[in-house]
C-alpha atoms as a PDB file:
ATOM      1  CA  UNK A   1      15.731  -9.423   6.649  1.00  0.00           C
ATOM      2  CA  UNK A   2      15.391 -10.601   2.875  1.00  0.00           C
ATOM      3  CA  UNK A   3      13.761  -9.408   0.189  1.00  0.00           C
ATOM      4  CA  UNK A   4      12.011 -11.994  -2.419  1.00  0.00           C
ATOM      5  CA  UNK A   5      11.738 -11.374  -6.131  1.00  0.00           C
ATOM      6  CA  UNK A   6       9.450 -13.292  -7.694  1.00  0.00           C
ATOM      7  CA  UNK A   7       7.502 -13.442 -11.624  1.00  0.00           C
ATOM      8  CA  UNK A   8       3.810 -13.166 -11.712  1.00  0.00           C
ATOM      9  CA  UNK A   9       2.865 -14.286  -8.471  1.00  0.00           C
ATOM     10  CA  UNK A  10       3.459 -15.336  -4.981  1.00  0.00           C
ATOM     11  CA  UNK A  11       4.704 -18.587  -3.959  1.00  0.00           C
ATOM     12  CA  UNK A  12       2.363 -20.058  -1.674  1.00  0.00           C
ATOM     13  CA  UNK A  13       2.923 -20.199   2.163  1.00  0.00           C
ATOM     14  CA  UNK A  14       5.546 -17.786   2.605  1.00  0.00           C
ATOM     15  CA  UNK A  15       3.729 -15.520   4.784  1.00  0.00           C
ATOM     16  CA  UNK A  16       2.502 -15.695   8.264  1.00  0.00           C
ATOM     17  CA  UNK A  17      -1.213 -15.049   9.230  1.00  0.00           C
ATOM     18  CA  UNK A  18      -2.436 -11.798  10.089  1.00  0.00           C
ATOM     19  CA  UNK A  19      -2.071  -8.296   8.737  1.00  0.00           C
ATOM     20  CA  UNK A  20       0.343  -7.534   5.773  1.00  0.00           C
ATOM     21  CA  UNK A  21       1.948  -4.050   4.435  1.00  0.00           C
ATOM     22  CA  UNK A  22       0.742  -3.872   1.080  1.00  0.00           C
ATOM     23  CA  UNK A  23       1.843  -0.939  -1.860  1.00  0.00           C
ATOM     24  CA  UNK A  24       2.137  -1.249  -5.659  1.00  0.00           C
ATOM     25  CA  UNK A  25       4.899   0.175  -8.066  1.00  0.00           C
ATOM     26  CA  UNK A  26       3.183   1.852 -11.777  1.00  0.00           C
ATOM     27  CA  UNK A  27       3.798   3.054 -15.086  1.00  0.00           C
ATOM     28  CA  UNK A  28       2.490   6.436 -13.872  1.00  0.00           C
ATOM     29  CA  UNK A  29      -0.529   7.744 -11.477  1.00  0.00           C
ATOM     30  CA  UNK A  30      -3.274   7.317 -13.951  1.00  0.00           C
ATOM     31  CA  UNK A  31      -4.365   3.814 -13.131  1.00  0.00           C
ATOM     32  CA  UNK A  32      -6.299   2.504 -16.505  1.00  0.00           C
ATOM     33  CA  UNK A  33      -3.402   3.957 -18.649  1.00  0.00           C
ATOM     34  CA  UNK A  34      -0.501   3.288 -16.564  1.00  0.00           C
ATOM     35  CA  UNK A  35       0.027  -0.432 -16.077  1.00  0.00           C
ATOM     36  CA  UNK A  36       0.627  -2.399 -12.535  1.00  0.00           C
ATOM     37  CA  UNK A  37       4.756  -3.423 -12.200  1.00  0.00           C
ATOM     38  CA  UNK A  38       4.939  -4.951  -8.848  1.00  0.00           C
ATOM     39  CA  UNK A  39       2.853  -5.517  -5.959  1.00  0.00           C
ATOM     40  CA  UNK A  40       4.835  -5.637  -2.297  1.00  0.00           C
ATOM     41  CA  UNK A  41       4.027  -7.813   0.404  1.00  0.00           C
ATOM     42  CA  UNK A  42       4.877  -7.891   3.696  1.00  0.00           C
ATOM     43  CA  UNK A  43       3.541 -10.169   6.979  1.00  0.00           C
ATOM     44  CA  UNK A  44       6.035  -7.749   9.144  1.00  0.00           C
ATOM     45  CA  UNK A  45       8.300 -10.701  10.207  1.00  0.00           C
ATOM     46  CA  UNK A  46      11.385  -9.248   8.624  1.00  0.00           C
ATOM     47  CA  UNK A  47      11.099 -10.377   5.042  1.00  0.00           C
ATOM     48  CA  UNK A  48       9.785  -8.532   2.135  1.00  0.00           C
ATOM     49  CA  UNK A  49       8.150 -10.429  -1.246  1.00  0.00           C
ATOM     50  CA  UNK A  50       8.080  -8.077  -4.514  1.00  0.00           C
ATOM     51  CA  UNK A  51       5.850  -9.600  -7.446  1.00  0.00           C
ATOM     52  CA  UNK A  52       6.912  -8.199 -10.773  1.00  0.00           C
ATOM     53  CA  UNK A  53       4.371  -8.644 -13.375  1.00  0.00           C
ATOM     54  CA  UNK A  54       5.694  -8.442 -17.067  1.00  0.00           C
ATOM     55  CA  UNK A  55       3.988  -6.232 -20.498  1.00  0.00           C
ATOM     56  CA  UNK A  56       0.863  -8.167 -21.370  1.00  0.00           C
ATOM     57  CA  UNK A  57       0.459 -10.225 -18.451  1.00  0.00           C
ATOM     58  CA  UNK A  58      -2.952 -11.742 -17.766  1.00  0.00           C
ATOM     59  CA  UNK A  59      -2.563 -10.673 -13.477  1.00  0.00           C
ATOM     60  CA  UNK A  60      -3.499 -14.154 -12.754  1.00  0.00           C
ATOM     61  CA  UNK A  61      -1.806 -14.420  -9.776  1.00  0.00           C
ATOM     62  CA  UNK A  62      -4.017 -16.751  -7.796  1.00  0.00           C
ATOM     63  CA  UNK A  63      -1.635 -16.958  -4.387  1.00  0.00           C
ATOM     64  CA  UNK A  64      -1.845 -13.289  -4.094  1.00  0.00           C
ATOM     65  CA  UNK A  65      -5.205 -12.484  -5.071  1.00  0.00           C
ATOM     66  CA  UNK A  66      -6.222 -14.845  -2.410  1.00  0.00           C
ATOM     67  CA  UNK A  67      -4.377 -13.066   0.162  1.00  0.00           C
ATOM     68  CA  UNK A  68      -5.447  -9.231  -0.758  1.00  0.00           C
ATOM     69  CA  UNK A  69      -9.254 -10.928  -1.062  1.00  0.00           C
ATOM     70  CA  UNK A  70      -9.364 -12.332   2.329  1.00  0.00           C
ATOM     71  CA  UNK A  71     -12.160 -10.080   3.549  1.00  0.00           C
ATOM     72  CA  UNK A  72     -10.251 -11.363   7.060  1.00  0.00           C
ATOM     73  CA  UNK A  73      -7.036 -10.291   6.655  1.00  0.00           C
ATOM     74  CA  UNK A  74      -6.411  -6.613   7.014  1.00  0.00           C
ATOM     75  CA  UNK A  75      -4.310  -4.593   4.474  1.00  0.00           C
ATOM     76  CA  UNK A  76      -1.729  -1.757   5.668  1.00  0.00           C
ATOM     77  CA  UNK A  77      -1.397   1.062   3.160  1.00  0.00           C
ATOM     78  CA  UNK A  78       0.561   4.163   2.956  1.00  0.00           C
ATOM     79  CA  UNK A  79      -1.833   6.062   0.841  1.00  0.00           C
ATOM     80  CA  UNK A  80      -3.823   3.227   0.099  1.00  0.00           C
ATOM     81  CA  UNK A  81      -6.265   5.185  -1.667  1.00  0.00           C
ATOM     82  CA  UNK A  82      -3.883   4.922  -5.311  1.00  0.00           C
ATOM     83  CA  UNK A  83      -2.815   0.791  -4.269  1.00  0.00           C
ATOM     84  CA  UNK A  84      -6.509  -0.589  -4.209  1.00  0.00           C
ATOM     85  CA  UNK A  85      -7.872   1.190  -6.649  1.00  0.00           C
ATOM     86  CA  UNK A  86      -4.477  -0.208  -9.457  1.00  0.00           C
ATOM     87  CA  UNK A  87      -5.195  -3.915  -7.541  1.00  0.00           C
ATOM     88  CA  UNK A  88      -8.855  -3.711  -7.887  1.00  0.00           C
ATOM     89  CA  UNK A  89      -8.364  -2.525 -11.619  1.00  0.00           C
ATOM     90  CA  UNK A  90      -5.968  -4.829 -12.479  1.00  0.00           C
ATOM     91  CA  UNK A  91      -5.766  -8.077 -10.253  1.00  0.00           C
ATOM     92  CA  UNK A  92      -9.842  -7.649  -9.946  1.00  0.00           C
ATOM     93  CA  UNK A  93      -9.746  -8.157  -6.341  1.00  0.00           C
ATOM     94  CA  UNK A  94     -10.886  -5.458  -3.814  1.00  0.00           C
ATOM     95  CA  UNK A  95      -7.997  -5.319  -1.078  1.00  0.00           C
ATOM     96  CA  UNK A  96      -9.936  -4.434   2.411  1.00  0.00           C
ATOM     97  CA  UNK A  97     -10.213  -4.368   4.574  1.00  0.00           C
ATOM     98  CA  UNK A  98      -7.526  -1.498   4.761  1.00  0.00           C
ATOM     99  CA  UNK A  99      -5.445   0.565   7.517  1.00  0.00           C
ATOM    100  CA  UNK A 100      -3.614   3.624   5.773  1.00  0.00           C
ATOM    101  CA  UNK A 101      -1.123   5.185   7.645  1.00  0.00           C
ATOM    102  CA  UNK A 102      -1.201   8.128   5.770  1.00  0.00           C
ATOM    103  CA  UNK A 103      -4.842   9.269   6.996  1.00  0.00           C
ATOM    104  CA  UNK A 104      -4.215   8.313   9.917  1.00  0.00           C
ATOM    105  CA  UNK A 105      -1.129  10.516  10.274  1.00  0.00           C
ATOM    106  CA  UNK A 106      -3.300  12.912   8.465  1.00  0.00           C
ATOM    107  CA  UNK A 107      -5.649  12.928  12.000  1.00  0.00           C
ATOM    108  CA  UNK A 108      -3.391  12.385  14.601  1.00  0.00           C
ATOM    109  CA  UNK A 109       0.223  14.757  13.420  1.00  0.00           C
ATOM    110  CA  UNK A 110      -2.036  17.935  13.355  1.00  0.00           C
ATOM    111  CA  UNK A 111       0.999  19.548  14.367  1.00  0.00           C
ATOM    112  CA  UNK A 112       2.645  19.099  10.624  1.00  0.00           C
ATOM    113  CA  UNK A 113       1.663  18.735   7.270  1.00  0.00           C
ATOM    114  CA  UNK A 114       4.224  16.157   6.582  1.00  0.00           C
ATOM    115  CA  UNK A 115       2.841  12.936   6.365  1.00  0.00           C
ATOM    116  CA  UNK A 116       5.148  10.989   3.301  1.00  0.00           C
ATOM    117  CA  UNK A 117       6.295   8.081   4.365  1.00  0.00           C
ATOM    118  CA  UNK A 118       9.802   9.140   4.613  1.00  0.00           C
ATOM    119  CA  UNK A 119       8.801  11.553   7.444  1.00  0.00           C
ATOM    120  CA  UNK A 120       6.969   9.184   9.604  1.00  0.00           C
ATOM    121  CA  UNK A 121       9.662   6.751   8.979  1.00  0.00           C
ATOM    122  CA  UNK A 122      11.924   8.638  10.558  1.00  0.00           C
ATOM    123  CA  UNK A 123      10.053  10.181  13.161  1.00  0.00           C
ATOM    124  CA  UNK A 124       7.614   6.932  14.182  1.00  0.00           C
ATOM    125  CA  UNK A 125      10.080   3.951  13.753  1.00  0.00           C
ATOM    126  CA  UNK A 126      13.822   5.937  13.886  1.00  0.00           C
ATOM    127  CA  UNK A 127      14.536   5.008  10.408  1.00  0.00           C
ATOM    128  CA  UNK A 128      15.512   6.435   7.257  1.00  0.00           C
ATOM    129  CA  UNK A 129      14.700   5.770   3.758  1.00  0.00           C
ATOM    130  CA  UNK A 130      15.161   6.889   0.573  1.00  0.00           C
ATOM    131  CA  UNK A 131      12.468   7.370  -1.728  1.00  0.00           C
ATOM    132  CA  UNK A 132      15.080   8.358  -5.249  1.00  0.00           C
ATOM    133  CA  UNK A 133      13.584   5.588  -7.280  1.00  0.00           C
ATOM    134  CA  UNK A 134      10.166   6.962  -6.857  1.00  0.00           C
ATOM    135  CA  UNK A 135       9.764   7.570 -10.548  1.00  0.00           C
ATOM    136  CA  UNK A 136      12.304   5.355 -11.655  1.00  0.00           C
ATOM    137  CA  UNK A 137      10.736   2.976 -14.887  1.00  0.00           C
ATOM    138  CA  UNK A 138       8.937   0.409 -12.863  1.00  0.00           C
ATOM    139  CA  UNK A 139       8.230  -1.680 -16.560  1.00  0.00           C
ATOM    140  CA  UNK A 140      12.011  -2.233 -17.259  1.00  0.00           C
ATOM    141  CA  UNK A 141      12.785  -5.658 -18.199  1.00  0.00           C
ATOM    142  CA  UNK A 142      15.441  -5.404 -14.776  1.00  0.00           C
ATOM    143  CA  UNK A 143      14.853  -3.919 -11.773  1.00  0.00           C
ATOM    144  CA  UNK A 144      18.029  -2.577 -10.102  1.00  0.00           C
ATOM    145  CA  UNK A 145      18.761  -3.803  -6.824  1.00  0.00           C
ATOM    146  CA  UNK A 146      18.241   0.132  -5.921  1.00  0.00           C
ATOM    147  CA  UNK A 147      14.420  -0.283  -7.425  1.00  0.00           C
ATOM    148  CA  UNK A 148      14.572  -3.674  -5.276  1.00  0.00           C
ATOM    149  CA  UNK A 149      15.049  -2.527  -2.122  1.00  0.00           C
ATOM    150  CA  UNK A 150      13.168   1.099  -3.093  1.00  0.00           C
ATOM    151  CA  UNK A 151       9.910  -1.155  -3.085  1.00  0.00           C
ATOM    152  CA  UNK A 152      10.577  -3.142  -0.221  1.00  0.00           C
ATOM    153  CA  UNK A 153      11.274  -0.457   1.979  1.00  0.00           C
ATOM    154  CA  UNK A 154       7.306   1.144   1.368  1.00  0.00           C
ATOM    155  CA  UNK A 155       6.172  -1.796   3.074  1.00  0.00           C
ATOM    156  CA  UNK A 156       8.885  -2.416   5.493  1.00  0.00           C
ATOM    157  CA  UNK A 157       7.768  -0.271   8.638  1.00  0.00           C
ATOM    158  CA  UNK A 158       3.946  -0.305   8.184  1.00  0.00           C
ATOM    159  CA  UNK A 159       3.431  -2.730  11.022  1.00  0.00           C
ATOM    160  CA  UNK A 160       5.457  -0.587  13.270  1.00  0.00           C
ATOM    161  CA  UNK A 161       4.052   2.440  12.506  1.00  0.00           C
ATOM    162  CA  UNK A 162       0.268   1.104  12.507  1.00  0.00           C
ATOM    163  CA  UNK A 163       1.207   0.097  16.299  1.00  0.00           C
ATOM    164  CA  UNK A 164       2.600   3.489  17.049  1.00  0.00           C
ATOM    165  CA  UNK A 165      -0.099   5.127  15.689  1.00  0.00           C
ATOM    166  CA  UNK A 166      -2.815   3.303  17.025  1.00  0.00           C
ATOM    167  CA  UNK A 167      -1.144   4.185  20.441  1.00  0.00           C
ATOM    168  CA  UNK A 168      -1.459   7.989  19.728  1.00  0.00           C
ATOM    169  CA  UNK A 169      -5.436   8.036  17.880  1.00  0.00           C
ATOM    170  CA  UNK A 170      -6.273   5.966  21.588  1.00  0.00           C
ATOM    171  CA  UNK A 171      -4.390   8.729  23.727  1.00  0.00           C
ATOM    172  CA  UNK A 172      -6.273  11.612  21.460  1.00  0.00           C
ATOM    173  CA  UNK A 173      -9.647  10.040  21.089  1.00  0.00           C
ATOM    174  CA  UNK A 174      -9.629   9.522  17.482  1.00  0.00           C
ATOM    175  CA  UNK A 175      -9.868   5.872  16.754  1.00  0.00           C
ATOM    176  CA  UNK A 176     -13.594   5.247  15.669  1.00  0.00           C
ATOM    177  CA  UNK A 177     -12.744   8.267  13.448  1.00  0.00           C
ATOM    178  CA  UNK A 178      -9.584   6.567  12.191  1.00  0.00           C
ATOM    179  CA  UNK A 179     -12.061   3.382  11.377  1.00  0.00           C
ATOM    180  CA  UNK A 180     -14.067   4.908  10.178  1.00  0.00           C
ATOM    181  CA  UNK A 181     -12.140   6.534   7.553  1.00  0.00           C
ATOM    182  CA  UNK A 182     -10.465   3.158   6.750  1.00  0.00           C
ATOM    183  CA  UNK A 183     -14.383   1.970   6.234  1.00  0.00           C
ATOM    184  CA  UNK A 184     -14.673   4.242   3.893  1.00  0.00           C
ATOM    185  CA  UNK A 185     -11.583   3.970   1.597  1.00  0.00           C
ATOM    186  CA  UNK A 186     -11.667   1.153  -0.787  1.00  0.00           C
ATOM    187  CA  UNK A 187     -15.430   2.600  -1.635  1.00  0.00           C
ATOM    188  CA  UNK A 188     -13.274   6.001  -2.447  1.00  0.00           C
ATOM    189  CA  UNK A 189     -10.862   4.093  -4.513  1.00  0.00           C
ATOM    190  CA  UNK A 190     -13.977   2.417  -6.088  1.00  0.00           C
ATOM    191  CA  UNK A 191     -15.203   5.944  -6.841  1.00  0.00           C
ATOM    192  CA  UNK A 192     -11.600   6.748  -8.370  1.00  0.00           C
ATOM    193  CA  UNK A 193     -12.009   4.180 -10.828  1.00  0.00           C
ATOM    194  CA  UNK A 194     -15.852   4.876 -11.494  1.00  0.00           C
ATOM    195  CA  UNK A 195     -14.522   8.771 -13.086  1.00  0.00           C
ATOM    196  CA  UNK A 196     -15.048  10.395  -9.839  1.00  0.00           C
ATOM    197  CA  UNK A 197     -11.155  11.275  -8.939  1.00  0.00           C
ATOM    198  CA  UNK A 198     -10.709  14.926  -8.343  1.00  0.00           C
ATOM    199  CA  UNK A 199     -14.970  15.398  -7.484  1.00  0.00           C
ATOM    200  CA  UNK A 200     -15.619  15.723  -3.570  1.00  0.00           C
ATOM    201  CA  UNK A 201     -19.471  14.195  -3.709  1.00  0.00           C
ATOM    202  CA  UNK A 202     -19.661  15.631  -0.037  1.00  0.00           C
ATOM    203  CA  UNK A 203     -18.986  19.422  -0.842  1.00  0.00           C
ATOM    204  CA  UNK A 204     -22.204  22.014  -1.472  1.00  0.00           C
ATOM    205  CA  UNK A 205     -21.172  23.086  -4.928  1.00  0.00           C
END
């Protein structure tokens, strides 16, 4: 298990076909003012890639624009909701289709309303993580190897927890819902970035 550093973008051919753990490291939660730092990439083969992408850089980034715009290759998210909308704002690609562990925690652990990453970690794969360089300063001119391996590890277990809870939305009956949800979400991360954040378009009032 390694994790890659790289400037600006990612070198081409270093991951495998199929699905890849995607998640994105800010200046902050509001996505026009708060710039994209690093994008994490994962093809769940035991490596981790972190792109770091400097003050005033142009997101050109063609190797990893093609890979979050292949309308064939599906995206894992935790809370993927916040990661397409900063990709689609600043890399101008729209990263579906998308799998988002966090909703489907969200419809399958009805029995808690812990669904951070950290807890299904360590319930779904046996793991633990830390999650203390959350709001470290993602523009720094150096990331710490702390920050490093902070940013690898939100991509590090999506694969296994997709599997396991895939496995539990069959047993309960809930996996067209579960699609259907994932359908929807880079349209409500679209929506996000169109000034409708906060606004439930569904509700009465």
């Amino acid at each position: 298990m390694t994790v890659y550093f790289h400037e600006e973008d990612l070198p081409d051919g270093v991951l495998a076909d199929g699905p890849v753990a995607v998640d994105t490291e800010t200046m902050g939660l509001l996505t026009p003012r708060d710039r994209l730092c690093v994008v994490q990439i994962s093809d769940g083969q035991g490596d981790e890639h972190l792109v770091r992408f400097a003050p005033g850089s142009d997101y050109a980034a063609p190797n990893l624009k093609k890979i979050l715009g292949d309308p064939e290759r599906l995206k894992l998210y935790h809370f993927g909701r916040f990661d397409i909308a900063a990709i689609q704002h600043y890399l101008g690609v729209l990263a579906a289709p998308a799998y988002c562990t966090k909703i489907a925690s969200r419809l399958i652990r009805t029995y808690t309303d812990r669904h951070g990453l950290k807890e299904l970690v360590r319930e779904l794969a046996g793991q633990e993580i830390s999650k203390q360089q959350q709001s470290s300063d993602w523009g720094a001119p150096q990331l710490s190897d702390a920050q490093k391996e902070y940013a690898a590890s939100d991509v590090r277990y999506l694969h296994v927890l997709r599997a396991e809870l895939d496995r539990r939305l069959a047993r309960e009956g809930r996996t067209q819902l579960a699609q259907a949800c994932f359908d929807f979400l880079p349209h409500r991360a679209v929506l996000d970035l169109a000034g409708w954040p906060e606004t439930d378009i569904f509700a009465h009032i």
